[in-house]
C-alpha atoms as a PDB file:
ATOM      1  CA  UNK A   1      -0.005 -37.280 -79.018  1.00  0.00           C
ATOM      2  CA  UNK A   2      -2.006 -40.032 -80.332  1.00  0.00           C
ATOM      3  CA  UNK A   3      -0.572 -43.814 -80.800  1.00  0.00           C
ATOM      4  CA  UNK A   4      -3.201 -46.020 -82.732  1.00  0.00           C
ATOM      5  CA  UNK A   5      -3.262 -49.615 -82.678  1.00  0.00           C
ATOM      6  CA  UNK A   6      -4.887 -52.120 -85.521  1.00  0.00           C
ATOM      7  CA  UNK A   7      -5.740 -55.539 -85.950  1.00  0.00           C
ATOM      8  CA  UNK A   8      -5.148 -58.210 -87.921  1.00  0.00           C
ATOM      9  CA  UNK A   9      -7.274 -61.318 -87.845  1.00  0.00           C
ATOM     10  CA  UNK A  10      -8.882 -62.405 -91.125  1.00  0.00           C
ATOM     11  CA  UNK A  11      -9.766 -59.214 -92.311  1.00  0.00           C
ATOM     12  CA  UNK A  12      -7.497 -57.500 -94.931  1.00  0.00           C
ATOM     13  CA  UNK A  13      -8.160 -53.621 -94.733  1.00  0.00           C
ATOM     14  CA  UNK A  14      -5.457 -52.332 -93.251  1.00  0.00           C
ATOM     15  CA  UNK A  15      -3.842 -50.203 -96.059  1.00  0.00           C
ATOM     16  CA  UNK A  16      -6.727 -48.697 -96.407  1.00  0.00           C
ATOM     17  CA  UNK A  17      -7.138 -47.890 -92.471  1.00  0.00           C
ATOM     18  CA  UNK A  18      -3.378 -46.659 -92.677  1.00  0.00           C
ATOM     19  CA  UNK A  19      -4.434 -44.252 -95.254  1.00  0.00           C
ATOM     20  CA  UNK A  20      -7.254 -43.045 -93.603  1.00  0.00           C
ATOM     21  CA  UNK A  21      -5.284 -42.274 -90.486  1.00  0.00           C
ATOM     22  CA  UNK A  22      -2.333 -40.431 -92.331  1.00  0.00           C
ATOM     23  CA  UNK A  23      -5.165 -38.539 -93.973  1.00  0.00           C
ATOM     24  CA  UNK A  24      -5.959 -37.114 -90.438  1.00  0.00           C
ATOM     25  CA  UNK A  25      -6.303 -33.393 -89.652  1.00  0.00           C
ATOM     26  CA  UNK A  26      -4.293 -34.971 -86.327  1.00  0.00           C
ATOM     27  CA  UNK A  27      -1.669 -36.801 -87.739  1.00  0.00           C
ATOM     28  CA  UNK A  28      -1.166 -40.397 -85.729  1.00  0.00           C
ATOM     29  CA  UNK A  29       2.432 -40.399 -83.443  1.00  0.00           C
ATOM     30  CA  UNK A  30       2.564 -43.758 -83.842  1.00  0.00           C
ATOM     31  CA  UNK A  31       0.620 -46.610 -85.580  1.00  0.00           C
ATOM     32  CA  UNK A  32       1.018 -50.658 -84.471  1.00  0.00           C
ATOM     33  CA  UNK A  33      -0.419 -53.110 -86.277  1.00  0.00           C
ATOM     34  CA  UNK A  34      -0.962 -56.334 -83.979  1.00  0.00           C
ATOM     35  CA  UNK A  35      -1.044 -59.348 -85.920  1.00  0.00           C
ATOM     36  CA  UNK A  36      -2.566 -62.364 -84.608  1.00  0.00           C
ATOM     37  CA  UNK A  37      -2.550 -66.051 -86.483  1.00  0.00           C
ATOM     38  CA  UNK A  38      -1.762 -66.137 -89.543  1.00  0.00           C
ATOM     39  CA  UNK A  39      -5.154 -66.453 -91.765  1.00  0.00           C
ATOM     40  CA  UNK A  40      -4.004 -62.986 -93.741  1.00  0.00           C
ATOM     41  CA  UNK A  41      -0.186 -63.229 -94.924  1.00  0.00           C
ATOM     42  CA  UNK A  42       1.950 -60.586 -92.523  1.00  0.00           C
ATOM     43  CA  UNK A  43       2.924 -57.970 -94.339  1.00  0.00           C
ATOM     44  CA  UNK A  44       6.450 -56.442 -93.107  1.00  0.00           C
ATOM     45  CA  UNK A  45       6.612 -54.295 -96.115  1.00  0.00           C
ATOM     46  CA  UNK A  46       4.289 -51.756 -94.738  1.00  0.00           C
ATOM     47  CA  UNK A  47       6.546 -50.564 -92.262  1.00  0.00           C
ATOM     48  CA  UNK A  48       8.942 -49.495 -95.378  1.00  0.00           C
ATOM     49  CA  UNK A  49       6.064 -48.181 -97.085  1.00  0.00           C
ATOM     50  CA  UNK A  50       4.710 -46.055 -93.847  1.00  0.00           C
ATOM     51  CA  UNK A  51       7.653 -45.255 -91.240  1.00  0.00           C
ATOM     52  CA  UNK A  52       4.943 -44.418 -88.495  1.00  0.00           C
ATOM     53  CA  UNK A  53       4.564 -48.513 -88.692  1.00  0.00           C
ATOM     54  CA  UNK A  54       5.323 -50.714 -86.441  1.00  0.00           C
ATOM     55  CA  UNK A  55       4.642 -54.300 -86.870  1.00  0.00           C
ATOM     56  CA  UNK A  56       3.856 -56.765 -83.853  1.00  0.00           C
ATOM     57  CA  UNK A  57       3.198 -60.497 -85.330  1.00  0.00           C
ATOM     58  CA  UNK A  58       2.018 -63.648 -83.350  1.00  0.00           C
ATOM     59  CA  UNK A  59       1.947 -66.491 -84.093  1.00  0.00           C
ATOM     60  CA  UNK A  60      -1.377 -67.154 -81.426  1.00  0.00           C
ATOM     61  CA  UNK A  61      -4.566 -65.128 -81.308  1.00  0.00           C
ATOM     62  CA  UNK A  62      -4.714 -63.611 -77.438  1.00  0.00           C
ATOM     63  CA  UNK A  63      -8.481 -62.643 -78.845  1.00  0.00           C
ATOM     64  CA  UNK A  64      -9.793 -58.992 -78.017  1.00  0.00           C
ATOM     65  CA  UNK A  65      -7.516 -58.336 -75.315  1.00  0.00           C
ATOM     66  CA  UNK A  66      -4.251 -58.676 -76.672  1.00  0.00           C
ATOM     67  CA  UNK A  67      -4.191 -54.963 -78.308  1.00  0.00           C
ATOM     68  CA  UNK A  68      -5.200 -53.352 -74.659  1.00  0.00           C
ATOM     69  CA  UNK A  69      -1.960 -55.559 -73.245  1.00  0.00           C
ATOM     70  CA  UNK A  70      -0.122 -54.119 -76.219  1.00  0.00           C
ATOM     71  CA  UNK A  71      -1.758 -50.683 -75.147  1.00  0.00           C
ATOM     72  CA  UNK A  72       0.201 -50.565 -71.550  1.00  0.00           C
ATOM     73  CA  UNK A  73       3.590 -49.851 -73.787  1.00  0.00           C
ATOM     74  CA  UNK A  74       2.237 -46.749 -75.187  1.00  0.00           C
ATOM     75  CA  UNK A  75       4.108 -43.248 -74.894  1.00  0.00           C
ATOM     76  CA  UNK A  76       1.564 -41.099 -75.793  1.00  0.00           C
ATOM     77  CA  UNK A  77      -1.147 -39.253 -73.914  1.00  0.00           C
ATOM     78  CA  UNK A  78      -3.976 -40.689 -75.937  1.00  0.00           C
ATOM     79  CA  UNK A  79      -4.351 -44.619 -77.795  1.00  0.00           C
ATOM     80  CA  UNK A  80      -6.918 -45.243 -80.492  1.00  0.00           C
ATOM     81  CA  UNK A  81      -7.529 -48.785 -80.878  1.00  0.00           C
ATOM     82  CA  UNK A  82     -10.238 -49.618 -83.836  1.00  0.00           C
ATOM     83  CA  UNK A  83     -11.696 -52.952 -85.282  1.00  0.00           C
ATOM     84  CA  UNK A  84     -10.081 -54.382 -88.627  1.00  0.00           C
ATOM     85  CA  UNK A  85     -13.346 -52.956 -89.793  1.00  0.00           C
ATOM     86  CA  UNK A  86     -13.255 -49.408 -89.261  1.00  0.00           C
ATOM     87  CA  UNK A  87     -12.004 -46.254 -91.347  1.00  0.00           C
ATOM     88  CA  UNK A  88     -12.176 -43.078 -90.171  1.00  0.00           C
ATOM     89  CA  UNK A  89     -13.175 -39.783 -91.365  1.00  0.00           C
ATOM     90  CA  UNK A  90     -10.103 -37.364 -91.967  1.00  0.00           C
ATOM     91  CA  UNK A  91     -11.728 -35.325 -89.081  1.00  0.00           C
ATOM     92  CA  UNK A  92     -12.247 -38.294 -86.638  1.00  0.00           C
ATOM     93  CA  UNK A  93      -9.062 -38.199 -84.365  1.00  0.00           C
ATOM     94  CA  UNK A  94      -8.690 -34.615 -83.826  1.00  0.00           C
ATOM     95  CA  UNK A  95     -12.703 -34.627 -82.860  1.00  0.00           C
ATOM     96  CA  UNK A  96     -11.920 -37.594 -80.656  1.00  0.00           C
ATOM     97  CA  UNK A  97      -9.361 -35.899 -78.713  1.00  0.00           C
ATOM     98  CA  UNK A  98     -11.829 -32.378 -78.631  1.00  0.00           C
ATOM     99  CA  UNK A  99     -14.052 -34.268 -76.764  1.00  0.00           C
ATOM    100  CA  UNK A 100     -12.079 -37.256 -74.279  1.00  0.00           C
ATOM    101  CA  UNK A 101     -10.402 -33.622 -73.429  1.00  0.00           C
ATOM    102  CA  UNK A 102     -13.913 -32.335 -72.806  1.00  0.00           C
ATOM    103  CA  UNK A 103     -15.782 -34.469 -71.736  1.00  0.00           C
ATOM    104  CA  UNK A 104     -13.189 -36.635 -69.760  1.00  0.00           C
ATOM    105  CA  UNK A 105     -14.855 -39.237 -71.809  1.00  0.00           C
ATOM    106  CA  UNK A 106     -14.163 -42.004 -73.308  1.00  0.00           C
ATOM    107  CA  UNK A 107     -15.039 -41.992 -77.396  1.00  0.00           C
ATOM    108  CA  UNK A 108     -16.182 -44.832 -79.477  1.00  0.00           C
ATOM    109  CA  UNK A 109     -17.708 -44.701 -82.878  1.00  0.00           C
ATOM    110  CA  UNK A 110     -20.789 -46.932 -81.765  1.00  0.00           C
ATOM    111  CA  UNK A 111     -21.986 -48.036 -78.796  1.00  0.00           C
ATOM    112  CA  UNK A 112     -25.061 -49.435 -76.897  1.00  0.00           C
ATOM    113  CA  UNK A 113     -27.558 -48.415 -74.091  1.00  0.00           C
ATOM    114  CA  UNK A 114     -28.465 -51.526 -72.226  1.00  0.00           C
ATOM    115  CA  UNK A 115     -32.347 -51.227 -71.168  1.00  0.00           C
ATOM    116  CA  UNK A 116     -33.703 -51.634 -67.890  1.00  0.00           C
ATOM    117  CA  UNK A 117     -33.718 -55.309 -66.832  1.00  0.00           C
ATOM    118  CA  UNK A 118     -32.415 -56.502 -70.211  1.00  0.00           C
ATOM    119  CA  UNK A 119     -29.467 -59.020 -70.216  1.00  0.00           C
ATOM    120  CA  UNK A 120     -29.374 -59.269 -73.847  1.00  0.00           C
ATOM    121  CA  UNK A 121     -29.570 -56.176 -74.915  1.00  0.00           C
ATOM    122  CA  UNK A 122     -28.303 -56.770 -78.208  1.00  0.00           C
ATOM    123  CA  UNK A 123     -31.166 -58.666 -79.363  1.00  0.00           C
ATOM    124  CA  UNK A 124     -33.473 -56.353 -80.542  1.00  0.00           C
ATOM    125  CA  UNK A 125     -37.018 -56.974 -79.233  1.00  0.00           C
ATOM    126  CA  UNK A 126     -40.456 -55.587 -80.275  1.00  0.00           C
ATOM    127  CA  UNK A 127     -40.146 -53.370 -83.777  1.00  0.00           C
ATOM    128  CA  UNK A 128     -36.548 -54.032 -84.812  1.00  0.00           C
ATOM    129  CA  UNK A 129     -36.088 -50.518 -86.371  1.00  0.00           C
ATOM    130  CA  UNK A 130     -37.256 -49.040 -83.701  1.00  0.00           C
ATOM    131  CA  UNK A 131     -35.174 -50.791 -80.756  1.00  0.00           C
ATOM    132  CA  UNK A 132     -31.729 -50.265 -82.986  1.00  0.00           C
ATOM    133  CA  UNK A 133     -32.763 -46.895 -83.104  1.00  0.00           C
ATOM    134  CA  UNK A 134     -32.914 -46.037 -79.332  1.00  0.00           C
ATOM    135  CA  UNK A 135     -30.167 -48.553 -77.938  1.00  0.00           C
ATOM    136  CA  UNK A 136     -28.140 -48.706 -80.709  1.00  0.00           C
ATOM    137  CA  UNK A 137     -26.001 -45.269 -81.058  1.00  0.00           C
ATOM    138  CA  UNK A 138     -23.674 -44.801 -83.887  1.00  0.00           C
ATOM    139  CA  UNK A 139     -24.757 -47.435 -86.458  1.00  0.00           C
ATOM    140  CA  UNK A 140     -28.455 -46.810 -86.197  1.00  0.00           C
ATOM    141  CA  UNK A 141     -29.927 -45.787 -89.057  1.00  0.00           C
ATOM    142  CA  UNK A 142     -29.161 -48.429 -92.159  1.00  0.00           C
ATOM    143  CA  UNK A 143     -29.717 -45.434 -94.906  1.00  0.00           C
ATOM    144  CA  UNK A 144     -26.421 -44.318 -94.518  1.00  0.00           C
ATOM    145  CA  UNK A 145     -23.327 -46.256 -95.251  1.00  0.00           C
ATOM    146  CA  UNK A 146     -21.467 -44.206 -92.909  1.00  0.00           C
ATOM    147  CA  UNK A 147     -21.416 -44.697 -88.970  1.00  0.00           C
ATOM    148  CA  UNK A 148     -24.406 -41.610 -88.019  1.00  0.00           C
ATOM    149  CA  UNK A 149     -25.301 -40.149 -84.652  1.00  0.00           C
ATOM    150  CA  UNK A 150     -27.519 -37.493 -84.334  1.00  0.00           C
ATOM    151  CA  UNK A 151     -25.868 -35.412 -81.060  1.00  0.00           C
ATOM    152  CA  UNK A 152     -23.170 -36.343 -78.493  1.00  0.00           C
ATOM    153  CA  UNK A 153     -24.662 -39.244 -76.705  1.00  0.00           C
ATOM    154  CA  UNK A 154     -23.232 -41.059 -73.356  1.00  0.00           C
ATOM    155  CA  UNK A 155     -23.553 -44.943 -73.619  1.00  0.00           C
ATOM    156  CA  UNK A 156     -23.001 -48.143 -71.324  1.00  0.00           C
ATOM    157  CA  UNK A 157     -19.910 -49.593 -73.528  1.00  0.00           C
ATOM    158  CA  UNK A 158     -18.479 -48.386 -76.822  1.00  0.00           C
ATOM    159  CA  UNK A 159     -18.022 -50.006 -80.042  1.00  0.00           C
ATOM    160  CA  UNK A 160     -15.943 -50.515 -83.052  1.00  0.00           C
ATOM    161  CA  UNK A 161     -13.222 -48.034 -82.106  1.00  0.00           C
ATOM    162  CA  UNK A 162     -11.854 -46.433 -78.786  1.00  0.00           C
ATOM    163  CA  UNK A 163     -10.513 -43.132 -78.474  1.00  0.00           C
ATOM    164  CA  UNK A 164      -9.021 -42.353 -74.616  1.00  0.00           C
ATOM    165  CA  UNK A 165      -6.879 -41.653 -72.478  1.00  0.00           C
ATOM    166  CA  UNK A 166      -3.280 -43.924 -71.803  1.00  0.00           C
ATOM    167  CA  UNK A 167      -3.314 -43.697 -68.449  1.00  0.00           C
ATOM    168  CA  UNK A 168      -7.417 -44.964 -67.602  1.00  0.00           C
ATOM    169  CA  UNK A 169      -5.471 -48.393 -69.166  1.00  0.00           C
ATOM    170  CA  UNK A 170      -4.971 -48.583 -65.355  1.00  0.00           C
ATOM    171  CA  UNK A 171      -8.480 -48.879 -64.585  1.00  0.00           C
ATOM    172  CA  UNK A 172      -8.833 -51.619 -67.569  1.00  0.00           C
ATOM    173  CA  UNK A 173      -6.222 -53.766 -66.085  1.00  0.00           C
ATOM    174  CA  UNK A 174      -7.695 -52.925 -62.429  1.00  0.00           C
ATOM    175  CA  UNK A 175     -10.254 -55.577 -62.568  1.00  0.00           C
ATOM    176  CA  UNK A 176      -9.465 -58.874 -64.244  1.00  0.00           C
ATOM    177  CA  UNK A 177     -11.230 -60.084 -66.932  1.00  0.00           C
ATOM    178  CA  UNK A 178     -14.304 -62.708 -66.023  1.00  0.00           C
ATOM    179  CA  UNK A 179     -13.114 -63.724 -69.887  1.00  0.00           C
ATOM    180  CA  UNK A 180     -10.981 -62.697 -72.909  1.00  0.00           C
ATOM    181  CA  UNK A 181     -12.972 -64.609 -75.856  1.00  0.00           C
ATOM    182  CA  UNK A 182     -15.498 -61.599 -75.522  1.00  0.00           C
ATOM    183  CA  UNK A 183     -16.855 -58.635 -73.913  1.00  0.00           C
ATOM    184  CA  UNK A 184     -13.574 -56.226 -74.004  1.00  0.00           C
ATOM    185  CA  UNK A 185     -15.786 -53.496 -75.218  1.00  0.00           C
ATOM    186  CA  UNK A 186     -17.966 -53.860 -72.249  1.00  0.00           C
ATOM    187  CA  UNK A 187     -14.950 -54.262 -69.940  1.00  0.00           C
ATOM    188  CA  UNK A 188     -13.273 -50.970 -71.065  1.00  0.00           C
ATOM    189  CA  UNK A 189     -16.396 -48.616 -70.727  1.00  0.00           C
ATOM    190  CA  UNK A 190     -17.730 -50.339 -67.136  1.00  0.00           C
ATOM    191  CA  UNK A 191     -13.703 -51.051 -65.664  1.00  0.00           C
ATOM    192  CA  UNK A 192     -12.869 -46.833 -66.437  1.00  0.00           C
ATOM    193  CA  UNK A 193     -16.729 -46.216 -65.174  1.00  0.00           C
ATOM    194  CA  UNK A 194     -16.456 -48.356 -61.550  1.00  0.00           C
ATOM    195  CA  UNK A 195     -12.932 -47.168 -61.086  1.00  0.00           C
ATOM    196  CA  UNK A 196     -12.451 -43.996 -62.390  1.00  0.00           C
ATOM    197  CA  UNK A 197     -15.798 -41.971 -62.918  1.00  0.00           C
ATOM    198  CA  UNK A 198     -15.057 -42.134 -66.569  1.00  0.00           C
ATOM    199  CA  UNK A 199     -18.624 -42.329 -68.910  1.00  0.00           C
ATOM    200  CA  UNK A 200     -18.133 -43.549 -72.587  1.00  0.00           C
ATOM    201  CA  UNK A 201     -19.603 -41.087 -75.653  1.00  0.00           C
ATOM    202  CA  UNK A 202     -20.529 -41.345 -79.032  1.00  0.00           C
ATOM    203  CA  UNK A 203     -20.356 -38.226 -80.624  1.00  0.00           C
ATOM    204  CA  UNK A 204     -22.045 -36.430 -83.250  1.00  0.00           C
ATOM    205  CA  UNK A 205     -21.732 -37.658 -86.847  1.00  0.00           C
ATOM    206  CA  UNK A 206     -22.940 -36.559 -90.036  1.00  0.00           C
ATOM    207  CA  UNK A 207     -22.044 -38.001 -93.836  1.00  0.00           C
ATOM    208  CA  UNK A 208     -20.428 -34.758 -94.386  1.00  0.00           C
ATOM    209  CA  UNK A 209     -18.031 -33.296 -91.977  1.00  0.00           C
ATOM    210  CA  UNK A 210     -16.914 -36.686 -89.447  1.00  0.00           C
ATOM    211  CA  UNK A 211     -18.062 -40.229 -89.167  1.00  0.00           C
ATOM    212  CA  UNK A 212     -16.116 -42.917 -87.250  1.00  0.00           C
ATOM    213  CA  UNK A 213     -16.108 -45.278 -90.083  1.00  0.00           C
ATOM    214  CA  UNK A 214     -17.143 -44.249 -93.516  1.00  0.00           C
ATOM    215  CA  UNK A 215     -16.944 -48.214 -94.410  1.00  0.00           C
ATOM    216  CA  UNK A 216     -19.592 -49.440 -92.418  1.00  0.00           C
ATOM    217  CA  UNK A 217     -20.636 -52.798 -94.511  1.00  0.00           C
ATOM    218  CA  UNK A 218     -17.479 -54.011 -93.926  1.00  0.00           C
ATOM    219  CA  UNK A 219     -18.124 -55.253 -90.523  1.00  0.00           C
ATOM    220  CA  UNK A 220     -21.041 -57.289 -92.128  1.00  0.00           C
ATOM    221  CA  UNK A 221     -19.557 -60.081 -93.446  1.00  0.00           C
ATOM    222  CA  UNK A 222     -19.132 -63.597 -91.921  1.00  0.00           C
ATOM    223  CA  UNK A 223     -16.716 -62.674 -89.887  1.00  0.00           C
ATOM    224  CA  UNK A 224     -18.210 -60.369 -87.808  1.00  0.00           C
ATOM    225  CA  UNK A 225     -18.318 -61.439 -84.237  1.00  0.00           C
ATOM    226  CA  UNK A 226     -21.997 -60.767 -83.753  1.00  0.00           C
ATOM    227  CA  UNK A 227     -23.122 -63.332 -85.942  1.00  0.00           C
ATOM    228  CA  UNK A 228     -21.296 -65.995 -84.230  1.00  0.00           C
ATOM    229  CA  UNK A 229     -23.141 -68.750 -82.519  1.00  0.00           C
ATOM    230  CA  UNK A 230     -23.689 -68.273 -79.014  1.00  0.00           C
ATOM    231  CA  UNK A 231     -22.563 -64.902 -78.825  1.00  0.00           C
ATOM    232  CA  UNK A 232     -25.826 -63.186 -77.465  1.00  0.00           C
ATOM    233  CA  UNK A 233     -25.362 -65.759 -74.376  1.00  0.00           C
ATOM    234  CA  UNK A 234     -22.143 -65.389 -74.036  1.00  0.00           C
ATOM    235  CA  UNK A 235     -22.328 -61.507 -73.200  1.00  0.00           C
ATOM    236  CA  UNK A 236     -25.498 -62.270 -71.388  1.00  0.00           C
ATOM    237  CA  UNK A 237     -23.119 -63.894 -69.070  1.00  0.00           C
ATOM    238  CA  UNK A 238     -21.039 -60.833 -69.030  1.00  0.00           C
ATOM    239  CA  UNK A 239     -23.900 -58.272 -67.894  1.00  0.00           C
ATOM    240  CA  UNK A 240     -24.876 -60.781 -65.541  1.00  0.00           C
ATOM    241  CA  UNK A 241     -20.921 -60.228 -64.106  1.00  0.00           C
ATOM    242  CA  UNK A 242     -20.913 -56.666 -64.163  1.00  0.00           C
ATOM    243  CA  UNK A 243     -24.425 -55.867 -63.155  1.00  0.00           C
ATOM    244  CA  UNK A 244     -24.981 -58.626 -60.480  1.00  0.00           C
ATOM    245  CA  UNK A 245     -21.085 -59.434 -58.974  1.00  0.00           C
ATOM    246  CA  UNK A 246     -19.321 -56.221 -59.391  1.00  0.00           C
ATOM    247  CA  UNK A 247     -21.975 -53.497 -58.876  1.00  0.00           C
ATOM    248  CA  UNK A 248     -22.520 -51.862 -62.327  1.00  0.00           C
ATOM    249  CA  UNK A 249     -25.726 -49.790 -63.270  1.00  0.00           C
ATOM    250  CA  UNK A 250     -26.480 -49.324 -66.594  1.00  0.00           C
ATOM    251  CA  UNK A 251     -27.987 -45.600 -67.131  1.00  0.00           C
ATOM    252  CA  UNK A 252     -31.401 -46.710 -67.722  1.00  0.00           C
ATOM    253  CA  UNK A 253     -31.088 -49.053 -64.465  1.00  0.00           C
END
């Protein structure tokens, strides 16, 4: 039913994330690790160690995009891609695919609501605590070292992870990419959105029963992408794109 696909970059989680998904109420069909550069040593062993592995090594990075390319092979009604940062509740997958079913949605552990008139909407502005709290779904309240939502809530673009549907991969490749070094979150929610009708979610999470990652400071180190130089103007850029060139209205628009 379900084919996942991980990353490797510089991050070195994924026996842990391999766990976590054979831990899954909804046992994974299929998972592919894609490999890009070589700043963590490939690991070919895991696909002895875990048969549902399948190993995909390049030698180049092809950035954010590569694992939706790597996407249009799957065989399975449903693909859940996920940052090298993210594991999932044992509940997580089986919710996920409760509620793209549902909802005809597609679901992300995190995402953002972009306010009215605001091309960088993920710089918070005014009280900090505050503005993560109302635009910032998922991985909003710091207390908790899990990723937190308080109900089902639609969002502009998703975050971390991606739960959907194989075939809306159609409406991802339907409109080309104004760039691949960023924004393929944003690209996946507004491309299945414009095309297709299809709204992203965040669902309800709690510390006890489902969270889409239960690992949360592990996207805070230096390599996260959000502390990179230049990236707030860089997906400025991006909404610009969407909002002004290809007709997209953010909810609160």
């Amino acid at each position: 039913m379900i084919t996942v696909i991980m990353t490797i970059w510089r991050r070195n989680n994924i026996e842990e994330q391999i766990r976590a998904l054979l831990s899954q109420t909804i046992v994974p069909t299929a998972i592919w690790i894609y490999h890009c550069e070589s700043n963590v040593l490939p690991d070919f062993t895991l696909c002895d160690k875990f048969p549902l592995v399948k190993y995909q090594m390049n030698t180049d990075d092809l950035g954010y995009f590569g694992r939706f390319s790597l996407a249009l092979h799957v065989k399975t009604p449903y693909v859940y891609i996920l940052d090298d940062d993210v594991i999932p509740s044992a509940g997580w997958l089986e919710n996920c695919m409760k509620l793209c079913l549902a909802k005809n949605s597609i679901i992300s552990a995190t995402g953002r609501i972009v306010p009215k008139d605001n091309f960088k909407p993920e710089r918070p502005k005014g009280r900090k605590k505050q503005y993560i709290r109302k635009y910032f779904v998922g991985d909003n309240y710091d207390e908790y070292a899990e990723n937190y939502s308080v109900a089902n809530t639609n969002v502009d673009f998703g975050c971390n992870s991606w739960f959907f549907k194989s075939e809306w991969l159609t409406y991802f490749w339907g409109i080309r990419p104004f760039t691949t070094t960023t924004g393929e979150d944003i690209h996946l929610s507004v491309s299945c959105l414009l095309l297709g009708g299809i709204k992203t979610m965040v669902p309800l999470q709690d510390v006890i029963n489902v969270s889409g990652n239960i690992r949360k400071h592990y996207g805070y180190d230096d390599f996260a992408t959000w502390k990179k130089k230049g990236f707030i103007e860089e997906r400025e850029n991006l909404f610009k794109y969407w909002i002004e060139n290809r007709g997209w209205k953010p909810m609160n628009w």
